[in-house]
Protein backbone atom coordinates (compact mmCIF):
# COMPACT_ATOMS: atom_id res chain seq x y z
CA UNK A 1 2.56 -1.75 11.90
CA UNK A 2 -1.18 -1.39 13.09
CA UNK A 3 -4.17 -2.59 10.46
CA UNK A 4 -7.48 -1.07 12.07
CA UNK A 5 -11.10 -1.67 10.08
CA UNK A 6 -14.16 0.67 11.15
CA UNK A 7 -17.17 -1.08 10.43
CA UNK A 8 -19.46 1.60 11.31
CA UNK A 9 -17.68 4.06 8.30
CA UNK A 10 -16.15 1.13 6.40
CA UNK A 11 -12.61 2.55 6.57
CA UNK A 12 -9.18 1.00 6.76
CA UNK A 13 -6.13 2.40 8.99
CA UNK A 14 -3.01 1.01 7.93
CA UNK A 15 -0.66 2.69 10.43
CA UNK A 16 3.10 2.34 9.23
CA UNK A 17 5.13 3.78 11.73
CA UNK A 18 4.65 6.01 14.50
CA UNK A 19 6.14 9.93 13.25
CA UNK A 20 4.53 13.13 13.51
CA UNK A 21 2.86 13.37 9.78
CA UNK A 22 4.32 16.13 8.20
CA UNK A 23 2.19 16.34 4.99
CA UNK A 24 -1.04 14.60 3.84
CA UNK A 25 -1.52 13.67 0.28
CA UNK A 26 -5.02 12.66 -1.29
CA UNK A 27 -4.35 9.66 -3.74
CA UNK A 28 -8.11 10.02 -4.90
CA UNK A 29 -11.25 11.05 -3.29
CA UNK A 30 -10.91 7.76 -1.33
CA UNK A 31 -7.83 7.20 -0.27
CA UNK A 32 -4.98 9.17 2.06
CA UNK A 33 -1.44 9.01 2.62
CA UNK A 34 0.32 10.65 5.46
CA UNK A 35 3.98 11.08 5.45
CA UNK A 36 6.64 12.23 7.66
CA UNK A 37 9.28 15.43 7.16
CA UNK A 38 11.55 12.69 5.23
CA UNK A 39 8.56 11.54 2.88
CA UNK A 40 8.48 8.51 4.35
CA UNK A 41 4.80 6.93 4.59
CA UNK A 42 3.44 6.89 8.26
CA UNK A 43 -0.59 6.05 6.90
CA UNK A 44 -2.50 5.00 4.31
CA UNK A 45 -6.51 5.68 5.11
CA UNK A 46 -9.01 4.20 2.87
CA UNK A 47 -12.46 4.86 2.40
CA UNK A 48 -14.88 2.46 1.27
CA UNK A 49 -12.48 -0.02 1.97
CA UNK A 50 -14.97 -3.24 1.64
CA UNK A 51 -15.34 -2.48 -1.84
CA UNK A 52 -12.03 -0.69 -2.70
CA UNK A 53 -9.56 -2.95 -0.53
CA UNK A 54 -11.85 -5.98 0.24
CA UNK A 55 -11.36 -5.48 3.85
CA UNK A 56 -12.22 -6.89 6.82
CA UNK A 57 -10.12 -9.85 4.82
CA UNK A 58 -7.04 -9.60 5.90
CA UNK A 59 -3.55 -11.68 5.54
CA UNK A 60 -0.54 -11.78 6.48
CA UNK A 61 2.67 -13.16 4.70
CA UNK A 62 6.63 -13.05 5.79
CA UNK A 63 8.43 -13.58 2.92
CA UNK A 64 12.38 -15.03 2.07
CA UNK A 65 14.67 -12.65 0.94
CA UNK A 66 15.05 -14.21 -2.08
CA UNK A 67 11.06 -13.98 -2.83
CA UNK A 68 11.18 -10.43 -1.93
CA UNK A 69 13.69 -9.56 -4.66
CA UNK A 70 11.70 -11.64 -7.35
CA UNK A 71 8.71 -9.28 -5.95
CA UNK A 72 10.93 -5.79 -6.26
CA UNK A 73 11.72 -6.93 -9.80
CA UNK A 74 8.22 -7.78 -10.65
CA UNK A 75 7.38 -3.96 -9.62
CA UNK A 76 10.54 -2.51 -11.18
CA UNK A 77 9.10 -3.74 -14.68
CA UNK A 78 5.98 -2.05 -13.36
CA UNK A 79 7.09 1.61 -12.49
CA UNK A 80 7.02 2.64 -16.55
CA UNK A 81 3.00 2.47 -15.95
CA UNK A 82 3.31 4.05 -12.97
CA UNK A 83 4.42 7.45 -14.43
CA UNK A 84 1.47 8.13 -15.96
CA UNK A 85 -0.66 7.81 -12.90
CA UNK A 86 2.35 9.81 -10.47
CA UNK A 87 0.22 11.27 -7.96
CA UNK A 88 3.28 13.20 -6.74
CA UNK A 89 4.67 11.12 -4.52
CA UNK A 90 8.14 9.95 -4.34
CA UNK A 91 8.92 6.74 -6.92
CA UNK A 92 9.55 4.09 -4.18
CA UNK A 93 6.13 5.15 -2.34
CA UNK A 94 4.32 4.72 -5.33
CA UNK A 95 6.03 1.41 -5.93
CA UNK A 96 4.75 0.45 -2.59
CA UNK A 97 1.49 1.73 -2.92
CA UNK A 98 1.16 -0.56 -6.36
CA UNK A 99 2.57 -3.64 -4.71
CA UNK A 100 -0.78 -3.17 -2.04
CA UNK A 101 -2.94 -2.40 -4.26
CA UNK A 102 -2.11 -4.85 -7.09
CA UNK A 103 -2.94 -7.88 -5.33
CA UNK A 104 -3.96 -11.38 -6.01
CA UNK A 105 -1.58 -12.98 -7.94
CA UNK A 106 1.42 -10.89 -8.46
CA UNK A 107 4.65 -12.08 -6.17
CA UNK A 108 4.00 -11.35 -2.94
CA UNK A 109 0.10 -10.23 -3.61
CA UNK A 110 -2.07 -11.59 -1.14
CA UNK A 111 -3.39 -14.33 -2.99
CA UNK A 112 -0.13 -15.58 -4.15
CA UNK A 113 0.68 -19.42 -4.18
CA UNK A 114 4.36 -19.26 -3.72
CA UNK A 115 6.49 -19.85 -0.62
């Protein structure tokens, strides 16, 4: 996995894996996911990202099993609100994208307190 941050056009590159991208989805006008043939995510581009992301800040957390699966529960509970904001991707890669983007707090969010 490769995080890059472009100061001069205030993007964020969060390279997954390395696969020819098959298809490119818009998430909003801001944001951009590139997938492989299988649908799995190779990118996620973000633009704006100080404001939308809070980059340059950047973390980084390994996590126990165990937390993990309190954290895949937490989102599990989540994917009913999901549904209404389906961008068309598949379930688990919008679970994924919600687990980024919802943050501080939330087991394994990057401001979490727990070990």
């Amino acid at each position: 996995m490769k995080i890059r941050y472009f100061t001069d056009t205030d993007t964020l590159l969060m390279e997954f894996r390395e696969a020819p991208v098959a298809e490119t989805r818009d998430l909003d006008e801001n944001t951009v996911v590139d997938l492989d043939a299988n649908g799995n995510i190779c990118a996620i581009t973000i633009e704006h990202a100080s404001a939308r992301a809070g980059a340059p800040a950047f973390s980084y957390q390994q996590v126990s099993s165990q937390r993990a699966q309190r954290a895949r529960r937490h989102l599990s509970r989540n994917t009913t609100r999901l549904a209404s904001r389906d961008q068309g991707l598949p379930t688990g890669t919008a679970v994924a994208l919600y687990g980024f983007t919802g943050g501080g707090g939330e087991p394994g969010g990057a401001n979490s307190d727990d070990s």
